[in-house]
Protein backbone atom coordinates (compact mmCIF):
# COMPACT_ATOMS: atom_id res chain seq x y z
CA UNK A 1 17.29 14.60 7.02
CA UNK A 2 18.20 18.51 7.93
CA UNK A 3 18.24 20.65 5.07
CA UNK A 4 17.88 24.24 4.80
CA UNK A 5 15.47 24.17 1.95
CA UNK A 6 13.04 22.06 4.02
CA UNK A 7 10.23 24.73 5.17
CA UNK A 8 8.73 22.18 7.17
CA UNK A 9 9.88 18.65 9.18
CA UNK A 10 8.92 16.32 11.32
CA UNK A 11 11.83 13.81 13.45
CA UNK A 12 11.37 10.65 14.20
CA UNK A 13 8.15 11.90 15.72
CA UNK A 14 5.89 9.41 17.72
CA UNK A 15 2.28 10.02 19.18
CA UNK A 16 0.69 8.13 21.82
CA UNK A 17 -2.67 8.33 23.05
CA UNK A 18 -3.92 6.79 26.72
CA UNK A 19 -7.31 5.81 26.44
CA UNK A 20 -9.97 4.18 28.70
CA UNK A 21 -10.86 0.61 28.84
CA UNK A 22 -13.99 -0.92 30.20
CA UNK A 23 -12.86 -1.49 32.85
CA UNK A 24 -11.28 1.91 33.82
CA UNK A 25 -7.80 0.46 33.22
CA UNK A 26 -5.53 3.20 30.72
CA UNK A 27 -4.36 1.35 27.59
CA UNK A 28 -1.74 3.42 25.07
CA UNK A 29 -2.69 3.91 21.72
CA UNK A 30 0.80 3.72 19.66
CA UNK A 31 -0.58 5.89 16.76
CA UNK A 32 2.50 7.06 15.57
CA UNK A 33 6.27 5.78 15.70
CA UNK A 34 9.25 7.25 14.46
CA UNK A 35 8.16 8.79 11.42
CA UNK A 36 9.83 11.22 9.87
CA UNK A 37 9.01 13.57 6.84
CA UNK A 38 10.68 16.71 4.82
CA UNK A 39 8.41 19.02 3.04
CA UNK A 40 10.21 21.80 0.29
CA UNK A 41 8.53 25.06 -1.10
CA UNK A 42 6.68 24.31 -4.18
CA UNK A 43 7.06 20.53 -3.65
CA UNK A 44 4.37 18.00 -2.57
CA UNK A 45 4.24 14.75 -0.61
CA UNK A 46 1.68 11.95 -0.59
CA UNK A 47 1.33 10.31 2.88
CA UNK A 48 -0.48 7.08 1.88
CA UNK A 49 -1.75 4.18 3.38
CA UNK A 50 -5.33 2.53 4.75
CA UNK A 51 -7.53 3.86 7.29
CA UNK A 52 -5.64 3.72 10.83
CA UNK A 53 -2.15 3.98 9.42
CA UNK A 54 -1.67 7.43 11.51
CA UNK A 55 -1.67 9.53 8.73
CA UNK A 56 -4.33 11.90 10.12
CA UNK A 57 -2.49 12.11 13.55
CA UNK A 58 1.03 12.91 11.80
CA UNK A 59 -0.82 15.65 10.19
CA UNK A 60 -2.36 17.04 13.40
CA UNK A 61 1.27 17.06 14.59
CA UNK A 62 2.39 18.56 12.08
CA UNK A 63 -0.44 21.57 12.23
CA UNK A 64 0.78 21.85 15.98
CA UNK A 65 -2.90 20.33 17.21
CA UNK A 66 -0.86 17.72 19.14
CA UNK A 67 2.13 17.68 21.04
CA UNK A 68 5.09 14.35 19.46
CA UNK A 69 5.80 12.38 22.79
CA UNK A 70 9.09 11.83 21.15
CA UNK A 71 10.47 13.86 18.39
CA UNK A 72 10.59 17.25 17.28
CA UNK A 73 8.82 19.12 14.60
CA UNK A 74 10.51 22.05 12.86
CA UNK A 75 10.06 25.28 10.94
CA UNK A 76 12.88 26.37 8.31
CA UNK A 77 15.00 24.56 10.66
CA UNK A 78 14.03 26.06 13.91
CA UNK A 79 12.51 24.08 16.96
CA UNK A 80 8.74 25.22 17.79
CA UNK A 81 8.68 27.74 20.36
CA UNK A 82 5.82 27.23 23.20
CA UNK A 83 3.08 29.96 23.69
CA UNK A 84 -0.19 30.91 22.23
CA UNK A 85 1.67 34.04 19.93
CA UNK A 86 3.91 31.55 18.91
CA UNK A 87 1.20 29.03 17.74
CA UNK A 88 -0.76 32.18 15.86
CA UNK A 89 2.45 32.58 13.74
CA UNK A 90 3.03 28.88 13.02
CA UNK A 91 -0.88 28.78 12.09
CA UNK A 92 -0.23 31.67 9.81
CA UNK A 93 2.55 29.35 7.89
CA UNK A 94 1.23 25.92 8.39
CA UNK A 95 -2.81 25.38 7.36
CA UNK A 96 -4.56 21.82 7.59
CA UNK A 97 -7.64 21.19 5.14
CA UNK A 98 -9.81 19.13 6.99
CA UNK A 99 -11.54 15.97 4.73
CA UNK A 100 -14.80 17.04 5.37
CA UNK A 101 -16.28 20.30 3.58
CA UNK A 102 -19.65 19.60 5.24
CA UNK A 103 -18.54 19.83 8.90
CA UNK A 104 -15.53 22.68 8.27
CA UNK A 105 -18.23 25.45 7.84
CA UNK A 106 -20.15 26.90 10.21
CA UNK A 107 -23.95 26.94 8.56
CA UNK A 108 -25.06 29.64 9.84
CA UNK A 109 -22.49 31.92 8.07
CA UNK A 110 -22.28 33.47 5.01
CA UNK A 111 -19.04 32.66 3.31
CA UNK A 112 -18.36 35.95 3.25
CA UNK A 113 -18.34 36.12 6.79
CA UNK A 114 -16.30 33.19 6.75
CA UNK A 115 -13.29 34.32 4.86
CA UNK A 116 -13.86 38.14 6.61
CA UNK A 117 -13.18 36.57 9.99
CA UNK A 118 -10.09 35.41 9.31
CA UNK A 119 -8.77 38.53 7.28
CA UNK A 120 -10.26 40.43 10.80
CA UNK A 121 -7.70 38.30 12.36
CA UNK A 122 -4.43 37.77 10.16
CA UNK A 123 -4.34 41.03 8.59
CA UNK A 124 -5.55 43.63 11.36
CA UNK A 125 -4.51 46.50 9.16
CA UNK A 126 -7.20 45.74 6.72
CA UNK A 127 -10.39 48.22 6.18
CA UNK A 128 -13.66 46.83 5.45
CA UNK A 129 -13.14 47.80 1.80
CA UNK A 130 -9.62 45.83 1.32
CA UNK A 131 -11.11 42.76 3.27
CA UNK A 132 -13.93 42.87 0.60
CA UNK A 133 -11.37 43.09 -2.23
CA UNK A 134 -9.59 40.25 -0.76
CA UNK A 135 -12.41 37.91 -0.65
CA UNK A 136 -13.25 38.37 -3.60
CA UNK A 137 -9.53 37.51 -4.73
CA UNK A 138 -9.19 34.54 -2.73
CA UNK A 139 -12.55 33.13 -4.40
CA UNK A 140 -11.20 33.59 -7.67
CA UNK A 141 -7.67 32.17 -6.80
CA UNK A 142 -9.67 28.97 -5.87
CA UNK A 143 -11.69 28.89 -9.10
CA UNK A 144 -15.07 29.76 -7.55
CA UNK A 145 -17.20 32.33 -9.47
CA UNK A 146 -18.51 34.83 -10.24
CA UNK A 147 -17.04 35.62 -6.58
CA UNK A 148 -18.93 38.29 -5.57
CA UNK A 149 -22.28 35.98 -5.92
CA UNK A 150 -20.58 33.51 -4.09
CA UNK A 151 -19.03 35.13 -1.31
CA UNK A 152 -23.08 36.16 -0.23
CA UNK A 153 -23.95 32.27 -0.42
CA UNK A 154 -24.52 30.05 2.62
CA UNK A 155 -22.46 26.84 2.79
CA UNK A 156 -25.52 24.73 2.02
CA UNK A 157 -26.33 26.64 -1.10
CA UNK A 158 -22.99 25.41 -2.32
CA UNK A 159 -21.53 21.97 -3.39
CA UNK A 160 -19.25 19.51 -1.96
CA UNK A 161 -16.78 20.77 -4.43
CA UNK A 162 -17.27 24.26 -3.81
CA UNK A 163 -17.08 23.98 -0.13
CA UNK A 164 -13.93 22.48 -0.57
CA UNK A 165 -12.84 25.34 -1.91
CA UNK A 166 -14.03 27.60 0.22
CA UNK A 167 -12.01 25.57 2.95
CA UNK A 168 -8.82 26.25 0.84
CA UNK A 169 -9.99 30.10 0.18
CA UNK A 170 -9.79 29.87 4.03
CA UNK A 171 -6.63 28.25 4.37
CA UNK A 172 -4.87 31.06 1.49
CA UNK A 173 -6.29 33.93 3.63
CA UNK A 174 -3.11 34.10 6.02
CA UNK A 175 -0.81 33.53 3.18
CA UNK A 176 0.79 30.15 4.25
CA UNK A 177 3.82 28.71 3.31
CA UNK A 178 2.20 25.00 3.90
CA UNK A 179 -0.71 23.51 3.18
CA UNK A 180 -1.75 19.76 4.96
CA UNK A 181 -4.66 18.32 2.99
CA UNK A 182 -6.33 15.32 4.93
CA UNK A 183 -7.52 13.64 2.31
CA UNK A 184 -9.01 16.88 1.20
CA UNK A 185 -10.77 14.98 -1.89
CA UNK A 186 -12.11 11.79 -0.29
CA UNK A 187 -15.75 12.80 0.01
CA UNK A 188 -16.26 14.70 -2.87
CA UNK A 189 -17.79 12.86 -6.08
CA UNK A 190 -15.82 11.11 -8.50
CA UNK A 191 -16.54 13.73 -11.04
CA UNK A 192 -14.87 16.86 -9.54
CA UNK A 193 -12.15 15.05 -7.72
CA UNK A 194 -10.03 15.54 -10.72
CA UNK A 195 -10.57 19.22 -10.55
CA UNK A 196 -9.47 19.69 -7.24
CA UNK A 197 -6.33 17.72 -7.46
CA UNK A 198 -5.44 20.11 -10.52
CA UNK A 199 -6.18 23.11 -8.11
CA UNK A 200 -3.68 21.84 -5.62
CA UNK A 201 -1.74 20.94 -8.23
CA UNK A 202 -1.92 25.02 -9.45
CA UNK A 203 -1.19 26.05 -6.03
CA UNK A 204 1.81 24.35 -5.44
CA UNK A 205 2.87 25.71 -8.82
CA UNK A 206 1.94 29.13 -8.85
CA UNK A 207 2.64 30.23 -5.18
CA UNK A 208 5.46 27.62 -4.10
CA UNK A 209 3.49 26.04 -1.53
CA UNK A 210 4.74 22.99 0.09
CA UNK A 211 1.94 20.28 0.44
CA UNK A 212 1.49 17.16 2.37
CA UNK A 213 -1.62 14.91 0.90
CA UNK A 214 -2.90 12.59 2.82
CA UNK A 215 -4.63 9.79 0.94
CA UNK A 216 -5.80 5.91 0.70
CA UNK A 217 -5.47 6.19 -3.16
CA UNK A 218 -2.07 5.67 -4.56
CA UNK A 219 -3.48 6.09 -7.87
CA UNK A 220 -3.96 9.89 -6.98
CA UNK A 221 -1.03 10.31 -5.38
CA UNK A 222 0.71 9.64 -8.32
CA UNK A 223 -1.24 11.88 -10.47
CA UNK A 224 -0.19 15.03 -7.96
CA UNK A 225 2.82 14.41 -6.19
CA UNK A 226 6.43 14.53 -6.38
CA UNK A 227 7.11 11.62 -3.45
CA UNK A 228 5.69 9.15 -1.64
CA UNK A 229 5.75 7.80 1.90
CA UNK A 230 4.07 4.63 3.19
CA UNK A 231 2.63 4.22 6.35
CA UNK A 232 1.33 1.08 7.98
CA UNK A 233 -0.34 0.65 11.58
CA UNK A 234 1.79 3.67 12.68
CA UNK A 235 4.75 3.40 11.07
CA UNK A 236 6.46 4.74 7.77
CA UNK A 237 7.48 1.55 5.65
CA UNK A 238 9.11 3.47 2.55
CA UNK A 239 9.27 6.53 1.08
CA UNK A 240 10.69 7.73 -2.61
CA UNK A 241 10.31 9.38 -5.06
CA UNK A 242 6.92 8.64 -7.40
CA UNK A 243 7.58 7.09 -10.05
CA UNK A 244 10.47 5.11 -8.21
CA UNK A 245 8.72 3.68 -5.55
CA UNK A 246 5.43 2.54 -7.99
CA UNK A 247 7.36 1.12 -10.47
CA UNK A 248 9.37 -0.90 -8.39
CA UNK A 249 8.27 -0.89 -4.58
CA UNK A 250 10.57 -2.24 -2.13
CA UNK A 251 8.20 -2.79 0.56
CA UNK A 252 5.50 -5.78 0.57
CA UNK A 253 2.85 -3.80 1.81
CA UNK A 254 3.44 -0.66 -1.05
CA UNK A 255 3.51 -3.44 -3.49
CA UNK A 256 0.40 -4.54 -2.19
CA UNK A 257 -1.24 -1.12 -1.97
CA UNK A 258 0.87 -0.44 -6.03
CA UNK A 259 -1.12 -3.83 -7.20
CA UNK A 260 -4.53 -3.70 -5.52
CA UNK A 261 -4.87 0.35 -7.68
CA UNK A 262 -7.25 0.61 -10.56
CA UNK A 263 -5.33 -0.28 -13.94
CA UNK A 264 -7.09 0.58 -16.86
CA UNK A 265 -4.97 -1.77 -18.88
CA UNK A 266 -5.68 -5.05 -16.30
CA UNK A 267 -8.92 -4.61 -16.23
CA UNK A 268 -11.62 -5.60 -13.11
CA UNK A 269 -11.03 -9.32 -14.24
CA UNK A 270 -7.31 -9.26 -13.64
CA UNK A 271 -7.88 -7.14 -10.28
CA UNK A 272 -10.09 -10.04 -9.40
CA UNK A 273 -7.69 -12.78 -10.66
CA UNK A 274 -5.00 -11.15 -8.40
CA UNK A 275 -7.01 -9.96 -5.27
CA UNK A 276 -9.44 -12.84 -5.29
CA UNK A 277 -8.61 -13.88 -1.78
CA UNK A 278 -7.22 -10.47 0.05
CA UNK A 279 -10.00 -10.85 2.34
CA UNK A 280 -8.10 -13.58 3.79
CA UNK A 281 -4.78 -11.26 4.98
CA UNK A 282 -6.97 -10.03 7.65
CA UNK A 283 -6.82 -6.81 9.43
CA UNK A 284 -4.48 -4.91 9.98
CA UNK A 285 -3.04 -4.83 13.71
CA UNK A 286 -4.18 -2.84 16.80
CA UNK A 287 -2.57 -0.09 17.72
CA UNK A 288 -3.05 -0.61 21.34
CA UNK A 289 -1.13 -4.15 21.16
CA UNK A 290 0.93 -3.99 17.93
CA UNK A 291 2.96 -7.30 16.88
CA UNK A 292 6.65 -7.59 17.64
CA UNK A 293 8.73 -6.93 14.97
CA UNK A 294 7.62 -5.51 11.78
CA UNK A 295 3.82 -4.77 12.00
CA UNK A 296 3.11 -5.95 8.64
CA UNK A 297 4.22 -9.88 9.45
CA UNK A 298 1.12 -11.13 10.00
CA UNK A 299 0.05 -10.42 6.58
CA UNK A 300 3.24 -10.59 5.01
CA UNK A 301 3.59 -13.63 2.28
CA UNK A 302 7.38 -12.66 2.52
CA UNK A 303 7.80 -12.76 6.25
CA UNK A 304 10.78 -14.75 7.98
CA UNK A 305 11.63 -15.42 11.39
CA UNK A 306 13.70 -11.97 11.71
CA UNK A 307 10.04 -9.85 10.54
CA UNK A 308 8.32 -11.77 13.60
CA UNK A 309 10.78 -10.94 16.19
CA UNK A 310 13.31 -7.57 15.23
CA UNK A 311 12.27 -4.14 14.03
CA UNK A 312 13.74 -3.81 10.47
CA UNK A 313 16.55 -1.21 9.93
CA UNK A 314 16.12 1.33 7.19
CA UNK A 315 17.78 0.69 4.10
CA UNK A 316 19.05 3.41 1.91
CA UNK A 317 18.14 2.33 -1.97
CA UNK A 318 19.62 5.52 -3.51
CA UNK A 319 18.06 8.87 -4.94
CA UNK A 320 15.86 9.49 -1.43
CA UNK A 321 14.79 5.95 -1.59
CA UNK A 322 14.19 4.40 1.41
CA UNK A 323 12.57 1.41 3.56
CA UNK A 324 12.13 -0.61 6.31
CA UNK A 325 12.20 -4.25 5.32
CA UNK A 326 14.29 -7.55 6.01
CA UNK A 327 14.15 -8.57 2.54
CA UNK A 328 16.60 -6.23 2.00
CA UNK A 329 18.71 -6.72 4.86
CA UNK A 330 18.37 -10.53 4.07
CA UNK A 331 19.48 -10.72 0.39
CA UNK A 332 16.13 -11.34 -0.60
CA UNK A 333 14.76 -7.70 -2.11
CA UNK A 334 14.58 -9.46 -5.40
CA UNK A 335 12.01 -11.76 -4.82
CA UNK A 336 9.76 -8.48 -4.44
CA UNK A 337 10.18 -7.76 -8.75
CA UNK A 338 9.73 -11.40 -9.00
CA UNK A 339 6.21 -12.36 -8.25
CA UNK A 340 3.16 -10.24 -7.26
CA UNK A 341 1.99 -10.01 -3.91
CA UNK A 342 -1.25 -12.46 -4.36
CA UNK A 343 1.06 -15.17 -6.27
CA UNK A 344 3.20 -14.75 -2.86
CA UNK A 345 0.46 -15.10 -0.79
CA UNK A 346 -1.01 -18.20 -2.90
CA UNK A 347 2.61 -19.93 -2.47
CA UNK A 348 2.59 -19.40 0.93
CA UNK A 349 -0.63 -20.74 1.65
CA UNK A 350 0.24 -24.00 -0.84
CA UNK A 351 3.19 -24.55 1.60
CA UNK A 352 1.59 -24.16 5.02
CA UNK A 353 -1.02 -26.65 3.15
CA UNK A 354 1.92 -29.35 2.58
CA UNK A 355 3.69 -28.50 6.18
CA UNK A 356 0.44 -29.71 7.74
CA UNK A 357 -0.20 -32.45 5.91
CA UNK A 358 3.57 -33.51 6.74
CA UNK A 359 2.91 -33.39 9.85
CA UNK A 360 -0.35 -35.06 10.22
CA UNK A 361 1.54 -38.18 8.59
C-alpha cells in the first residue's frame, strides 16, 4: 500500500484493549485487527460498518489518541516520532471531529473564546487583532453567519448543526492536512444532515483535505466519498472504490449492509419483503471471544466449512478492489450477483429445515 501521494496511512494496524471482568480476571478486547487504510489530499474515505465494528478506535489511532499494538501509522510516508512536540505537530496535520457537537464544547465559553484558544496556541505569532480576523474567517469558511454575531454566542444559543460547525471551525484553525469525522453527522436532524455532508464535501474540494468518514449509513457514504472500506467486528472485509463496491459487493456482509439501505425505488414494502426476518442473524460477535475463522460465519447464509475454521486471504478484484472472503478463493464469488442476501438466508434456513427432518427419520 506505500505511496508517496498518501498524506496519511495506517498498516495492518491492530488495537487491543485489557479490560476487567467481574471477577478481577483481565479479558482482551480485540477491537481492531489488521486493518489497513490510505488516505490522499483532496480525496475522501468512508469507513463503514455497524456499531462495534472498530471504526471509532481506528480513528483514535489514527488521530494518535492510541498507541496500534501491532502496526504502524504514517505521515507522508514517515513513521510517527514519540514525544509531546512531536504529537503537537501531528495534531496540527491530523484533526478528529468528534460525533457529538453537544459534548465537544465547553458551555461555559463563548465560541469566540473557543476558536481564540486554539489560534493562542497554533499560531503564537498572532495579535489579538489577527486572531479576531481569523475567527471571523474560519466562521465564514464553515458557512456560519453573520460571523461576528456568532462568534459572541454561547454553544447553547446555537444548534446542533451549528455546533457542528463550530467543531470543524475548530478543527480548520491549525490548518490541517486531514480531517477524521466520527460520524460527524449522526446526531444532527435529518434536515441539515445534507448540508453538512456538502460542507465536507466543499472542504475536501476547495482546500485538498484528505477525509476519513466514519459512518453506519452506506447510503451517505456514497453521496460523499470517493471509496469505501468495510469493517465488521474488528476487521476490514472489503474496500473499493464507490460505485464499484455498491454495485456489485464482493463481500456478504457489504451486500448485506448495500441491500438493507433506503431505496427510493424499492420502497418500505420491498425493504420489508427482503429484511423481514434479519432479526434472526443475530448479533454480531464479541470482541472479547471472536469466532474462528471469518467473524462474519455465524451470520453468513454463504458460509462453508473453510469460513468456520481459516481466516480468509485477501483477494485482489482489480482497480483497488479488494476483500476478504472464501467465496472467492472457493470459485463461488458468483453466487454473491446471483441472489440477495435474505433469499440466501431463506435457502439456508429451508435446508437446515430438510437436514433435520432427515435426520429425525
Amino acid at each position: 500500500m506505500s505511496d508517496d501521494s498518501y498524506v496519511l496511512e495506517a498498516r495492518n494496524v491492530s488495537k487491543h484493549f485489557t479490560v476487567r471482568g467481574a471477577a478481577g480476571r483481565a479479558r482482551v478486547v480485540r477491537a481492531v485487527e489488521d486493518a489497513s487504510v490510505a488516505l490522499r489530499p483532496g480525496g475522501v474515505l468512508a469507513l463503514v460498518g455497524e456499531s462495534g465494528s472498530g471504526k471509532t478506535t481506528l480513528a483514535r489511532l489514527l488521530a494518535r489518541f492510541h498507541p496500534p499494538t501491532e502496526g504502524e501509522i504514517l505521515l507522508r510516508g514517515e513513521p510517527l516520532r514519540r514525544g509531546r512536540r512531536a504529537a503537537r505537530a501531528y495534531h496540527a496535520e491530523v484533526q478528529l471531529i468528534f460525533q457529538d457537537p453537544f459534548g465537544s464544547l465547553n458551555p461555559l465559553h463563548r465560541v469566540r473564546y473557543t476558536l481564540d484558544r486554539t489560534l493562542r496556541l497554533h499560531e503564537p505569532g498572532l495579535d489579538r487583532a489577527g486572531r479576531r480576523r481569523r475567527v471571523v474567517e474560519l466562521l465564514e469558511r464553515v458557512s456560519l453567519s453573520p460571523a461576528a454575531e456568532v462568534a459572541e454566542k454561547f454553544p447553547h444559543e446555537l444548534s446542533g448543526g451549528q455546533r457542528q460547525r463550530v467543531v470543524i471551525a475548530r478543527a480548520l484553525a491549525v490548518r490541517p492536512k486531514v480531517l477524521l469525522g466520527d460520524e460527524p453527522i449522526s446526531m444532527l436532524d435529518v434536515s441539515i444532515r445534507l448540508d453538512m455532508l456538502n460542507l465536507l464535501h466543499r472542504l475536501r474540494a476547495d482546500e485538498g483535505l484528505a477525509l476519513l468518514y466514519i459512518t453506519h449509513d452506506i447510503a451517505s457514504a456514497r453521496y460523499l466519498c470517493d471509496d469505501i472500506a468495510v469493517m465488521y467486528a474488528g476487521r476490514m472485509v472489503e474496500s473499493g472504490p464507490r460505485e464499484r463496491l455498491i454495485g456489485a459487493p464482493q463481500h456478504p456482509y457489504t451486500k448485506l449492509l448495500v441491500e438493507s439501505s433506503p431505496d427510493p425505488e424499492r420502497g418500505a414494502a420491498g425493504r420489508d419483503e427482503l429484511f423481514g426476518d434479519a432479526d434472526q442473524l443475530g448479533e454480531p460477535p464479541s470482541l472479547i471471544d471472536p469466532p474462528d475463522g471469518c467473524r462474519f460465519h455465524p451470520r453468513c447464509p454463504f458460509a462453508m466449512a473453510e469460513c468456520r475454521t481459516q481466516s480468509p486471504p485477501r483477494t485482489e478484484l482489480g482497480d483497488g478492489h479488494w476483500t476478504h472472503c472464501w467465496l472467492h478463493q472457493k470459485g463461488r464469488a458468483g453466487e454473491l450477483a446471483g441472489t440477495t442476501f435474505a433469499s440466501a438466508v431463506a435457502a439456508t434456513r429451508g435446508a437446515d429445515g430438510v437436514a433435520r427432518q432427515e435426520s429425525a427419520r
